[in-house]
Structure formats: C-alpha cells, structure tokens
C-alpha atoms as a PDB file:
ATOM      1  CA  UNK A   1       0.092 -57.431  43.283  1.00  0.00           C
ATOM      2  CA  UNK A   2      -3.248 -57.191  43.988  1.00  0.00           C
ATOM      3  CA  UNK A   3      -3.892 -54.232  45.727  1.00  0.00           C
ATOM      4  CA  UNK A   4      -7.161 -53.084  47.992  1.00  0.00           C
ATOM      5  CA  UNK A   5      -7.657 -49.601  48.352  1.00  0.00           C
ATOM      6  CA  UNK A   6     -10.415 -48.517  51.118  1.00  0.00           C
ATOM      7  CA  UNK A   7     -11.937 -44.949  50.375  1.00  0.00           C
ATOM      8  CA  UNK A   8     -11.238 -45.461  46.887  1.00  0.00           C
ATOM      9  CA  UNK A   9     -14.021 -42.729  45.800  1.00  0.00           C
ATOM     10  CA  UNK A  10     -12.328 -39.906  47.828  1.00  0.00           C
ATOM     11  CA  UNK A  11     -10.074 -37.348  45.935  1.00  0.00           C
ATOM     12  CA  UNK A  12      -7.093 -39.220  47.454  1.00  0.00           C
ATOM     13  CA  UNK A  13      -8.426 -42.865  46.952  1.00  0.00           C
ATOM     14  CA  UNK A  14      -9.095 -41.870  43.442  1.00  0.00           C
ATOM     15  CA  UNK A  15      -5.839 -40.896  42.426  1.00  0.00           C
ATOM     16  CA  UNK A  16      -4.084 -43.586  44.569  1.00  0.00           C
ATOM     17  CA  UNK A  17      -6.438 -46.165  42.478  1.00  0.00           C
ATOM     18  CA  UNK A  18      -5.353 -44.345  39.022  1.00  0.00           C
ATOM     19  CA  UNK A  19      -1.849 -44.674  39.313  1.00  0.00           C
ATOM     20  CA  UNK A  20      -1.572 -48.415  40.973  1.00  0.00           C
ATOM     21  CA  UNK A  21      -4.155 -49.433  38.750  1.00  0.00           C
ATOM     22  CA  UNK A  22      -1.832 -49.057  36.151  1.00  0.00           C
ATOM     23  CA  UNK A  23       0.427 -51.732  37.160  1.00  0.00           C
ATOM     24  CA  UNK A  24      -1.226 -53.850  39.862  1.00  0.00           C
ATOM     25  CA  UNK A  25      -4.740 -55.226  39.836  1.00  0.00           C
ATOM     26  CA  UNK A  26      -7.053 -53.001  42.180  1.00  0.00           C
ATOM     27  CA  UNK A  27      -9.851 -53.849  44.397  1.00  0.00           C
ATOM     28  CA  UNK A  28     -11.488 -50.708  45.127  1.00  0.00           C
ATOM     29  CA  UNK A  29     -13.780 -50.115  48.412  1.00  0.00           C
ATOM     30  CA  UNK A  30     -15.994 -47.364  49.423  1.00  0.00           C
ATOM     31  CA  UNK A  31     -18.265 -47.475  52.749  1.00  0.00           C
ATOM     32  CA  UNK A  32     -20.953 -49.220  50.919  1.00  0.00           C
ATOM     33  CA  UNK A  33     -18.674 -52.370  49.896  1.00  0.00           C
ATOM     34  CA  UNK A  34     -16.675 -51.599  53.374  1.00  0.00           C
ATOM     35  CA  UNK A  35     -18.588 -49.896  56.428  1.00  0.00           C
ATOM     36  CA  UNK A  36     -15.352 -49.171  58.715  1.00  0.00           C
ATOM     37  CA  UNK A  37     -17.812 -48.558  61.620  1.00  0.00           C
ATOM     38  CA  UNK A  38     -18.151 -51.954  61.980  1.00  0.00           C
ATOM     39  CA  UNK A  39     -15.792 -55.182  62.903  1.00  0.00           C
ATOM     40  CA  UNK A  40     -17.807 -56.861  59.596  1.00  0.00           C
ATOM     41  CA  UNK A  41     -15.186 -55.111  58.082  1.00  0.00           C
ATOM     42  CA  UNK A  42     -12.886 -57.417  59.048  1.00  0.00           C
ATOM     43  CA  UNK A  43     -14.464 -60.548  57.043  1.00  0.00           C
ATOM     44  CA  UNK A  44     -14.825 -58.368  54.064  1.00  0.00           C
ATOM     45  CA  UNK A  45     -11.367 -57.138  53.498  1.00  0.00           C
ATOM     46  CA  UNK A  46      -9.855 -61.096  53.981  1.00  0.00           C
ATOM     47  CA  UNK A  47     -12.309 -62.196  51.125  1.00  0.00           C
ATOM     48  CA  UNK A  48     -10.438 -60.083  49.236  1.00  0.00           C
ATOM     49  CA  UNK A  49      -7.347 -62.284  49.319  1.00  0.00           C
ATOM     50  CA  UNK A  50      -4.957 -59.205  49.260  1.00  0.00           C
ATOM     51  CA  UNK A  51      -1.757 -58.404  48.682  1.00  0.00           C
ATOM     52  CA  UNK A  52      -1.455 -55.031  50.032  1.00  0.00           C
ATOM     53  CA  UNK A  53      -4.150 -53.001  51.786  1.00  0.00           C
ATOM     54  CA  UNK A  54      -3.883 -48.935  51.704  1.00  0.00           C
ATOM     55  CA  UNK A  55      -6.566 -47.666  53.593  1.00  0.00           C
ATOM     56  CA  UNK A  56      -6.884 -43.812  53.439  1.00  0.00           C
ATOM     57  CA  UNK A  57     -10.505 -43.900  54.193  1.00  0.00           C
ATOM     58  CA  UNK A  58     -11.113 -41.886  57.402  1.00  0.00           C
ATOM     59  CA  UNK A  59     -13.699 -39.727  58.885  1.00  0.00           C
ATOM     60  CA  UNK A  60     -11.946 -36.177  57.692  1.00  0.00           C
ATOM     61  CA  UNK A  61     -14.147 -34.049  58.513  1.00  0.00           C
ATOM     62  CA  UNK A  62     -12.270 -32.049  61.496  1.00  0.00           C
ATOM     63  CA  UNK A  63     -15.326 -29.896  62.839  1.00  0.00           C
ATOM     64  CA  UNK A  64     -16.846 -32.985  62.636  1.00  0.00           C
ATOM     65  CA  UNK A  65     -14.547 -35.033  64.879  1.00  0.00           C
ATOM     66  CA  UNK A  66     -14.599 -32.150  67.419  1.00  0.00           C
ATOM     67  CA  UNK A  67     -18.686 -32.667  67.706  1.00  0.00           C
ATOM     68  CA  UNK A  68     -19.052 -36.544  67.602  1.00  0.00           C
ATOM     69  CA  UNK A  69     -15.192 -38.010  68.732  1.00  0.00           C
ATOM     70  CA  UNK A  70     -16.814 -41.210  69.015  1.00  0.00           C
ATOM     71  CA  UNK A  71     -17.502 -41.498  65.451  1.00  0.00           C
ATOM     72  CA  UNK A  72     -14.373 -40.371  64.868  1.00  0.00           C
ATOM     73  CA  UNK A  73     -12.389 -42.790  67.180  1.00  0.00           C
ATOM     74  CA  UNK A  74     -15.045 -45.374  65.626  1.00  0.00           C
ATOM     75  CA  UNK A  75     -14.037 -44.595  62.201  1.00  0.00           C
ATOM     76  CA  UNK A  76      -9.838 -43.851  62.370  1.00  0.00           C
ATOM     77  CA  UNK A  77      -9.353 -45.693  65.212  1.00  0.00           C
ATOM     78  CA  UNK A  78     -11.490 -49.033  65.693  1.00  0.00           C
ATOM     79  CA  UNK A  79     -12.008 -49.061  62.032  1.00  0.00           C
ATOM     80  CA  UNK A  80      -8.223 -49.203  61.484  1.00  0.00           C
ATOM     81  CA  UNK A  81      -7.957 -52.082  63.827  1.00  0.00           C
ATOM     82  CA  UNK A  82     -10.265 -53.994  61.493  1.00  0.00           C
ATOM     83  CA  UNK A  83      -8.574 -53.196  58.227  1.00  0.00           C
ATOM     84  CA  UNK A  84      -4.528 -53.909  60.393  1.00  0.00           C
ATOM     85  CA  UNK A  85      -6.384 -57.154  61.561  1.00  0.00           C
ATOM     86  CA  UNK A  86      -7.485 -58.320  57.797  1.00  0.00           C
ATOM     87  CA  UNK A  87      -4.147 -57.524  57.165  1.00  0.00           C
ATOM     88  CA  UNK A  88      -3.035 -59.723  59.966  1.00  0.00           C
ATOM     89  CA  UNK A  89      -4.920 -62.701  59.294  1.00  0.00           C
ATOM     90  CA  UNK A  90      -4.201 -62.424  55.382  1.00  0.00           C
ATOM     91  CA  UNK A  91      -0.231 -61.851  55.825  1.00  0.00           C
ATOM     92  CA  UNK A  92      -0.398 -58.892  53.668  1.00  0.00           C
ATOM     93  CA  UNK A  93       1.225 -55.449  54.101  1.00  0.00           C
ATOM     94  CA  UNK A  94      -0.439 -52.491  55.256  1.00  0.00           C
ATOM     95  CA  UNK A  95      -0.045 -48.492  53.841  1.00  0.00           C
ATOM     96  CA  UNK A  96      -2.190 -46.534  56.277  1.00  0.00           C
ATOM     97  CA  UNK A  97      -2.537 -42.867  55.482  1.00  0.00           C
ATOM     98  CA  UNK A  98      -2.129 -40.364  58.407  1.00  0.00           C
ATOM     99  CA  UNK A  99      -2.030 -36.891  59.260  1.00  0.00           C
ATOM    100  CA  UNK A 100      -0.172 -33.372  60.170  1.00  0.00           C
ATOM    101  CA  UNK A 101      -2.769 -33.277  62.989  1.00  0.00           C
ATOM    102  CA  UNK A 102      -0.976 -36.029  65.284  1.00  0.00           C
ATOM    103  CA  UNK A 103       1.416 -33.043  66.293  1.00  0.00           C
ATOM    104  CA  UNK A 104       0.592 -30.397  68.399  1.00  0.00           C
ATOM    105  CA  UNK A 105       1.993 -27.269  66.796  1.00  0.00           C
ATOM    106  CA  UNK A 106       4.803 -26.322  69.075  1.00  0.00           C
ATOM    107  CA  UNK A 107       7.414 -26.920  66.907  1.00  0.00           C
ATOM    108  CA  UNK A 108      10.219 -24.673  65.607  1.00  0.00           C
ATOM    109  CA  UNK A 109      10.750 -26.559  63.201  1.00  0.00           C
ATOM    110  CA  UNK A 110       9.288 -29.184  60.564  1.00  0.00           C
ATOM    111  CA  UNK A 111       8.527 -32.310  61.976  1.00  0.00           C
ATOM    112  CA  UNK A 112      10.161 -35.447  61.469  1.00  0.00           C
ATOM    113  CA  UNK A 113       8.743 -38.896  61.242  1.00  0.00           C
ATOM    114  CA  UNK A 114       9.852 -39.768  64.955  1.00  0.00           C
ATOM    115  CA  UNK A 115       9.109 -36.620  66.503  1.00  0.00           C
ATOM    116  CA  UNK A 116       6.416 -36.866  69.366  1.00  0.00           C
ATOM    117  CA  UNK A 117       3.155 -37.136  68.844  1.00  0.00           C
ATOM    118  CA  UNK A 118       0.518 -35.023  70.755  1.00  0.00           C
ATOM    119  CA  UNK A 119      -2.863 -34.355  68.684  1.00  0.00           C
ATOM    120  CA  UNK A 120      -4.940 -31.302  70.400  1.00  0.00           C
ATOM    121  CA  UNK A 121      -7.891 -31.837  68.198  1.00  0.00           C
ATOM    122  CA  UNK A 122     -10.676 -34.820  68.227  1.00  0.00           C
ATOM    123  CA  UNK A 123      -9.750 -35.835  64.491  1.00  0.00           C
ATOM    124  CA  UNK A 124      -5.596 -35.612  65.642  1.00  0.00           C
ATOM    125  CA  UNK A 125      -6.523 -38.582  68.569  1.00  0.00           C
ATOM    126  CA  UNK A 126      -8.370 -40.845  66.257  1.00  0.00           C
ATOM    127  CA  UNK A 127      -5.845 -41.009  63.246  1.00  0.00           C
ATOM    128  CA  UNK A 128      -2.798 -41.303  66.151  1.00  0.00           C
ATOM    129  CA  UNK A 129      -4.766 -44.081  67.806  1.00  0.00           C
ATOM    130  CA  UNK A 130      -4.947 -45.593  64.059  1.00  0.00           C
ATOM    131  CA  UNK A 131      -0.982 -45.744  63.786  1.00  0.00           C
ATOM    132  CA  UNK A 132      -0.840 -46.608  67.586  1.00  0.00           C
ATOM    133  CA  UNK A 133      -3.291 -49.768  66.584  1.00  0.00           C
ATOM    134  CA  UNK A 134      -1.088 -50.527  63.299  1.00  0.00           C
ATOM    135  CA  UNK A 135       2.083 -50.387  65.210  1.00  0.00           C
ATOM    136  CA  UNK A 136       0.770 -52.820  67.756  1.00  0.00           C
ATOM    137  CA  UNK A 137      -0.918 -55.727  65.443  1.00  0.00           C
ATOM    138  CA  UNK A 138       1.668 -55.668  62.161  1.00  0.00           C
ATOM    139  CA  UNK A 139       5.470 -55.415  61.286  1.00  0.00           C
ATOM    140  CA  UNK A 140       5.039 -55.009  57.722  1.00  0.00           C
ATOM    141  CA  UNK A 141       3.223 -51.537  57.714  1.00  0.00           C
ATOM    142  CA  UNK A 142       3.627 -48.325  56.119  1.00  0.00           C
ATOM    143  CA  UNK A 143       2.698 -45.170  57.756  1.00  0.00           C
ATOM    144  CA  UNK A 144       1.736 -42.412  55.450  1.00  0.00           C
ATOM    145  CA  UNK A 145       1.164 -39.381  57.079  1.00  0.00           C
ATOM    146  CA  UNK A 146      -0.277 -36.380  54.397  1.00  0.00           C
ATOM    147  CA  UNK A 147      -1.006 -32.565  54.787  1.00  0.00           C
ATOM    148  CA  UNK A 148      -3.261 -30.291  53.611  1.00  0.00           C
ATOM    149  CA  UNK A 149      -4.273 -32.555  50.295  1.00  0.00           C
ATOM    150  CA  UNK A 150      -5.727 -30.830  47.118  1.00  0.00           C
ATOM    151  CA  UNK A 151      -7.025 -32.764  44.112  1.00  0.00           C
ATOM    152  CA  UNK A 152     -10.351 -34.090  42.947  1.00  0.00           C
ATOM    153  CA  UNK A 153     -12.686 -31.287  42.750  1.00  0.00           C
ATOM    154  CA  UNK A 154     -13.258 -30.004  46.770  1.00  0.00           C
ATOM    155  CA  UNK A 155     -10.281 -28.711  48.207  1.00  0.00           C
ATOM    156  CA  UNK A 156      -8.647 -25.602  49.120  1.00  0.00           C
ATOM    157  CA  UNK A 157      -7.167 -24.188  46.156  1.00  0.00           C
ATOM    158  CA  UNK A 158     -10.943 -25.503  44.577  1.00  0.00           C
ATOM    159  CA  UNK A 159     -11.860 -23.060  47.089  1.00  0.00           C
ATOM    160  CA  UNK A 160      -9.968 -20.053  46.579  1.00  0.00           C
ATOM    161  CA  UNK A 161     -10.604 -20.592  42.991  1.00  0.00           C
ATOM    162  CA  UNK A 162     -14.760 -20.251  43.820  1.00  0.00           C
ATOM    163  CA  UNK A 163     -14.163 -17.225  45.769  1.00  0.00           C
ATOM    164  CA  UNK A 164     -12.245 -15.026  43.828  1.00  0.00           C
ATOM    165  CA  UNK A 165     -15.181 -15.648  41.549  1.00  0.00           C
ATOM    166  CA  UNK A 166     -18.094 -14.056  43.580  1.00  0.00           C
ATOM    167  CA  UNK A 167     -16.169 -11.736  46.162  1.00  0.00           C
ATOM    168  CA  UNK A 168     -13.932  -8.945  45.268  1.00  0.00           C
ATOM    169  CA  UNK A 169     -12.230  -9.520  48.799  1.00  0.00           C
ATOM    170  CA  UNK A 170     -11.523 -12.498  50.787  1.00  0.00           C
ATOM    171  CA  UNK A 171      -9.353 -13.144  53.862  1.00  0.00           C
ATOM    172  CA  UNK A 172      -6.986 -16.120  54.695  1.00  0.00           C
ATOM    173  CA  UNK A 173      -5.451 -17.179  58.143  1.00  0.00           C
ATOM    174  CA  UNK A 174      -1.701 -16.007  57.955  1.00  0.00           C
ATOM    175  CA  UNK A 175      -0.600 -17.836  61.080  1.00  0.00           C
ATOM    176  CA  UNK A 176      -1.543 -21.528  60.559  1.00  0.00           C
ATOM    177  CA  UNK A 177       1.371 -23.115  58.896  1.00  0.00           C
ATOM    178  CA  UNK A 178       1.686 -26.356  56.884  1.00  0.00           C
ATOM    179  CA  UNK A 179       2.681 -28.564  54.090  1.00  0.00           C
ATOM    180  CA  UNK A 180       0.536 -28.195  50.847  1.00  0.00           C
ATOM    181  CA  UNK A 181       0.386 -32.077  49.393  1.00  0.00           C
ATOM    182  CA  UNK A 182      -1.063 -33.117  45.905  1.00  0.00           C
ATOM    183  CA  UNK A 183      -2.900 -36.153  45.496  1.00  0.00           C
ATOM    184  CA  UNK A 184      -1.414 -37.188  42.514  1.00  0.00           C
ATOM    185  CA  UNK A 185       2.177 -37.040  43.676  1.00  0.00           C
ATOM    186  CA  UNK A 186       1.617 -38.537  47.354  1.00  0.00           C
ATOM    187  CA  UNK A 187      -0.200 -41.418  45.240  1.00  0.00           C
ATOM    188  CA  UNK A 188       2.963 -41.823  42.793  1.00  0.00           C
ATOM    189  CA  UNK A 189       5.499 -42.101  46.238  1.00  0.00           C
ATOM    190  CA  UNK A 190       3.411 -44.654  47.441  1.00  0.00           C
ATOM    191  CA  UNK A 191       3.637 -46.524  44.353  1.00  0.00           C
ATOM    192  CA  UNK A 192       7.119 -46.190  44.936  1.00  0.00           C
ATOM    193  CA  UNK A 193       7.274 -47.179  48.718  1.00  0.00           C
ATOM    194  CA  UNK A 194       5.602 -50.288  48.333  1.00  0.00           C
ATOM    195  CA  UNK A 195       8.045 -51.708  45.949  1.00  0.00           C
ATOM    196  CA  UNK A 196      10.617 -51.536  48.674  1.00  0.00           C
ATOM    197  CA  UNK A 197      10.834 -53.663  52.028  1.00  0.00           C
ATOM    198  CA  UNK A 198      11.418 -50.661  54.195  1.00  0.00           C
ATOM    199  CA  UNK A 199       8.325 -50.552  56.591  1.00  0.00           C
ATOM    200  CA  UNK A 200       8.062 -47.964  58.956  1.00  0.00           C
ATOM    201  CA  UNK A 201       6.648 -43.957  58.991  1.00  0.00           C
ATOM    202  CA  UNK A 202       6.787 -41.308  56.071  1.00  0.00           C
ATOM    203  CA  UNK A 203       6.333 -38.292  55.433  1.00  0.00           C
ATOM    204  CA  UNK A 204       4.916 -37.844  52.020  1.00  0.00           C
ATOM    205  CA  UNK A 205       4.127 -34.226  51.703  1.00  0.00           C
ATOM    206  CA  UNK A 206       5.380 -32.059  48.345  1.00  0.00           C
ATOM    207  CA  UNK A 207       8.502 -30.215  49.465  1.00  0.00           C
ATOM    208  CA  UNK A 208       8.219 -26.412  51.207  1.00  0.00           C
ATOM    209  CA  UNK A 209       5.610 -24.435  53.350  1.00  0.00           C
ATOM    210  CA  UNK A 210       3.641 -22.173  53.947  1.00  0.00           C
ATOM    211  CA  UNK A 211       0.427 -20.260  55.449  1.00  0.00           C
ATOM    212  CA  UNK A 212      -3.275 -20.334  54.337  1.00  0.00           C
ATOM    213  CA  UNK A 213      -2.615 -17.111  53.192  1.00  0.00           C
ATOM    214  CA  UNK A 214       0.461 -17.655  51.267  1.00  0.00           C
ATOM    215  CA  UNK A 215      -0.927 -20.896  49.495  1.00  0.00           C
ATOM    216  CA  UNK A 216      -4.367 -18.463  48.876  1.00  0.00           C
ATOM    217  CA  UNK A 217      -1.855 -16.196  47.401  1.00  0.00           C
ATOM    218  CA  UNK A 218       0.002 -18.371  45.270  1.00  0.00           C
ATOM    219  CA  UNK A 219      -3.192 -19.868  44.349  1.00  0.00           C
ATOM    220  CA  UNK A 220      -4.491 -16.327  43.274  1.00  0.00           C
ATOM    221  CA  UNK A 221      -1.190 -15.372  41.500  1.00  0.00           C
ATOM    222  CA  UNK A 222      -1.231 -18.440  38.764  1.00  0.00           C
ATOM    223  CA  UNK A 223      -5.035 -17.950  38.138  1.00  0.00           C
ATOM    224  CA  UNK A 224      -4.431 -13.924  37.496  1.00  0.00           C
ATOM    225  CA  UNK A 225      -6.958 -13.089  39.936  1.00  0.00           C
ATOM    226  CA  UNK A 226      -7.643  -9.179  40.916  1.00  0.00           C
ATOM    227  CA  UNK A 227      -9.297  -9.903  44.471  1.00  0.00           C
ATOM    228  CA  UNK A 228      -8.088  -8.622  47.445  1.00  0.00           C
ATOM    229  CA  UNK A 229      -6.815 -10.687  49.752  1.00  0.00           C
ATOM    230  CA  UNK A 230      -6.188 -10.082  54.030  1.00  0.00           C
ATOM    231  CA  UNK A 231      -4.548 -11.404  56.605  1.00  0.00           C
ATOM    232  CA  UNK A 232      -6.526 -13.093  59.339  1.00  0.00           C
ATOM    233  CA  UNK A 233      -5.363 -14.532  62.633  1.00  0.00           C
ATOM    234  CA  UNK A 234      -6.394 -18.222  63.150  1.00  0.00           C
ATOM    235  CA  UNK A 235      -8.077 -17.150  66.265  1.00  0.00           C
ATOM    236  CA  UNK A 236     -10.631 -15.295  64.831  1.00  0.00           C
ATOM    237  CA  UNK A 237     -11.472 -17.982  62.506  1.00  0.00           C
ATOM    238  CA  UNK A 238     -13.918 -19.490  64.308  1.00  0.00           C
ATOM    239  CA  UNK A 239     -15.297 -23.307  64.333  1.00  0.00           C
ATOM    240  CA  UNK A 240     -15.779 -26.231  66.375  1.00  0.00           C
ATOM    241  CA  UNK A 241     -11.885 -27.915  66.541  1.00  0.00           C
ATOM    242  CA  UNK A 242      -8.866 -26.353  67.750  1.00  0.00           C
ATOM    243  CA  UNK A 243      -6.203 -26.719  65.249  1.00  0.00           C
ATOM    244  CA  UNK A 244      -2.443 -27.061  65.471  1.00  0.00           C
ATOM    245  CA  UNK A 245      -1.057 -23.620  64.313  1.00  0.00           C
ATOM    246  CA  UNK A 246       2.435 -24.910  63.096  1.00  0.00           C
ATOM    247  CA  UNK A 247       2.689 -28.626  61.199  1.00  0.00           C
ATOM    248  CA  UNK A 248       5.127 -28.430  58.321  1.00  0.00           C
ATOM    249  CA  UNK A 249       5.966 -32.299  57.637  1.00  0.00           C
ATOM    250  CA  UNK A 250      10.218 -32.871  57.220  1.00  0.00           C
ATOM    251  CA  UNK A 251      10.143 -35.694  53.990  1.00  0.00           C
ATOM    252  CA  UNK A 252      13.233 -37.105  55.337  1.00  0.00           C
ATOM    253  CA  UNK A 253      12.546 -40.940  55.384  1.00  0.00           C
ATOM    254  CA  UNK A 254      11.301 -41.273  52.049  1.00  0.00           C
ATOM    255  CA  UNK A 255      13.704 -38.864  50.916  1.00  0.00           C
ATOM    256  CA  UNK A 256      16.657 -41.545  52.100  1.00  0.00           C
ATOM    257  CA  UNK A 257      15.400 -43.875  49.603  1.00  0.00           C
ATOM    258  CA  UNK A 258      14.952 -41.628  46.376  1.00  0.00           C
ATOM    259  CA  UNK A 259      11.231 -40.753  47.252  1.00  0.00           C
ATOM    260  CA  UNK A 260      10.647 -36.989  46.676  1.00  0.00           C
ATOM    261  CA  UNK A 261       7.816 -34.882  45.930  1.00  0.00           C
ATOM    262  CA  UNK A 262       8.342 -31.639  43.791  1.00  0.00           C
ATOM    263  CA  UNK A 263       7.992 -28.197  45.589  1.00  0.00           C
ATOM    264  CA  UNK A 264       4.453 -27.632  46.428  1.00  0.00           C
ATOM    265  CA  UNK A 265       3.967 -24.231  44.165  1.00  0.00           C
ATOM    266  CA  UNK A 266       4.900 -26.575  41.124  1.00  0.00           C
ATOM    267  CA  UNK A 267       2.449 -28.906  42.115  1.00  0.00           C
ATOM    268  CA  UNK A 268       0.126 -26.232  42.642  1.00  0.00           C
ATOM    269  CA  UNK A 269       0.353 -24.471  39.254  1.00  0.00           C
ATOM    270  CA  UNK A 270       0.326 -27.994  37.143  1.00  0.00           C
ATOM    271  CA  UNK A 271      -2.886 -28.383  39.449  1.00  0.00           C
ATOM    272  CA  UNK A 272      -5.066 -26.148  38.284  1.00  0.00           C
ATOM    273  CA  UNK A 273      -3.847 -25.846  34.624  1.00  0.00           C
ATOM    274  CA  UNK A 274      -5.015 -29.435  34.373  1.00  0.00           C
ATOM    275  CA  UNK A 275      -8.262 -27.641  36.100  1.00  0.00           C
ATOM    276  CA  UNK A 276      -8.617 -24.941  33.339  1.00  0.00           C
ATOM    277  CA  UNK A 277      -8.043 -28.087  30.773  1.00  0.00           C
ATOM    278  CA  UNK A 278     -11.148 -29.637  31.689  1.00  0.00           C
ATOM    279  CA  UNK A 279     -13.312 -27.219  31.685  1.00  0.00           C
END
C-alpha cells in the first residue's frame, strides 16, 4: 500500500515510518511538506494518491494548548478536517492518532473505547474535535488513541534518565495516573490494524498502569540509580493546563482481534537498554 504518514519526524511518526516502511511504500510529511494550519493541506495530501493516511501530527504541546487554544483547535481540529477530507476525496482509509486527554479523569476504572468523552484541558478539546471531525466525514477510519508515549530521544523516561544525572533528589506526581505507551509497539499494532477491515476506535496503549512516580521509579530501578525520589501531589505541580488525574486506557478492541501490547515495564526496560546500546 502506499502509505502517507503526517508528522513523520516526531518520535512517534518516526517509528510508525520504520516499521511500515518495511512492507509498504511510505510517503513521509513533516509541516514543511504539510502545514496542517492551513486548508492547502488538503491539495497536498490528494497529490499524494494514497492508500492510507495516518496522521499523528498534532500540536502536543499541552501548556501550550492551554495558552493559544486556537492554535491548538487550528492544528488537531481544523487541520484534521483537511487530512479526513484528502482522505475523502481520495477514497482512502484514515488512522488518526488520539489521546488519554479526551477523558476527564473521573473514572474508577480504565477507560474503554466507548466510554464518554469530556476533555478538561485546551489540548483534550482539540484532539476530541479531531475524532468528532473524522467520525463525521469518513466510514473507513481508525481511531488511535495513545498515552503517555516514550521513544525517540525527549520523553519522560529520557527525562528521569537526565535527572538522576545532575540531582541527588527529584520528586514525581504520585496521583496522576495513566498508561505508559512505547512508540515502537503502538507503531507495530497499527501495522497490524490496518491489515484488517475493522474500522472504528482503539486503544493502543502497552498493557498496565501506573503513576508518574511509579513509572519514575521503575525507570530509576532498571538504570540502578541511587537518587532519591518523593512523592508530589499533582496540585502542587504547577503549569498552565489542568490535567486529567486518572486516564488508564482499557486495550479491549484491539485486544478482540489478537492486537496486544506487552506490559509497559517490559517495554520500558527493552527501552532504555536499546538507549545504553547507542551510546
């Protein structure tokens, strides 16, 4: 198939480009061959004559959204109109990459794919209006939604790593809960997804959860760190967006059809020993 990938120099457009590239020819866009911002995009991504169109490229930055939501609803929102309507007018499919964020944190339990929406921050809205605009122009569409991604080179655990370098203590949030996701192995399940007909929303998250402060700690156990590491509340973490304390993602679509990720400390420890092998 030939395959267009938007945001295909981001850590997750990388490693979704990597693995399809192996089997399906790849047309890979950043914003300089793409600008989402504006309905040009449109034109650009039928010249393309694609296939399939996965189209992780968003505005991610979540303090960000929370001080200019119109970029961000211009971005995740108008800009995934454009890329649905390419789709649209070229008959191909659609895998759109989403977010923990559309929830609001309330939940008891993980979420499902067909659980109710209700985003509370800026960057929540825009990636919810994204699937509300796919669901509305296209049947044959997959909706990806992803959690707390690590891979490339910034990340969390690329974070944690840096600062049990230079501090002897750090502190983590121990009550904001969520579903650690690799980039590699959310890339490899949607190399598997789009070889099947079944459209629809996913949950592609690696399996388990956990707190900031428990993935910190994991993070800190494989790398034999000696730092010290506290508790925090997520309260007195302070920046610009208010984020959902409690989104733990419930793989149970994908898992129906043989699609599962491995448990996320696995994924975690195979992670940065490929890290430690590159340097």
């Amino acid at each position: 198939m030939r395959i267009v990938i938007t945001g295909a120099h981001g850590q997750f457009g990388q490693d979704i480009q990597t693995t399809l590239g192996t089997t399906h020819e790849i047309i890979a866009l950043g914003r300089d061959d793409c600008d989402l911002e504006h309905s040009k995009a449109i034109e650009c991504l039928t010249a393309t004559n694609a296939d399939v169109i996965v189209h992780p490229a968003a505005y991610t930055n979540v303090d960000g959204c929370a001080r200019d939501p119109q970029r961000a609803y211009r971005v995740n929102t108008l800009g995934t109109k454009y890329v649905a309507l390419a789709c649209q007018q070229l008959g191909a499919r659609l895998v759109y990459v989403s977010t923990n964020e559309v929830f609001d944190g309330h939940a008891e339990r993980p979420y499902v794919e067909y659980d109710t929406a209700a985003p509370i921050n800026s960057y929540g809205w825009s990636k919810w209006g994204g699937e509300q605009v796919v669901r509305e122009l296209l049947q044959q569409f997959y909706i990806v939604r992803v959690a707390w991604l690590f891979g490339g080179e910034r990340n969390f655990v690329c974070t944690v790593l840096r600062l049990i370098q230079e501090r002897d203590e750090i502190a983590m949030v121990a009550d904001e809960v969520g579903s650690p996701t690799y980039t590699v192995d959310a890339a490899a399940a949607i190399a598997q997804l789009i070889e099947t007909p079944c459209y629809g929303t996913y949950h592609i998250v690696n399996d388990g959860a956990c707190s900031r402060y428990e993935f910190a700690r994991t993070i800190m156990e494989i790398a034999g760190a000696q730092t010290i590491l506290q508790p925090m509340a997520l309260q007195d973490y302070k920046r610009d967006s208010v984020v959902p304390s409690y989104t733990p993602l419930d793989n149970v679509a994908a898992s129906a059809l043989g699609i599962r990720l491995r448990p996320w400390q696995e994924a975690v420890r195979y992670y940065i020993e490929q890290l430690n092998m590159s340097l």
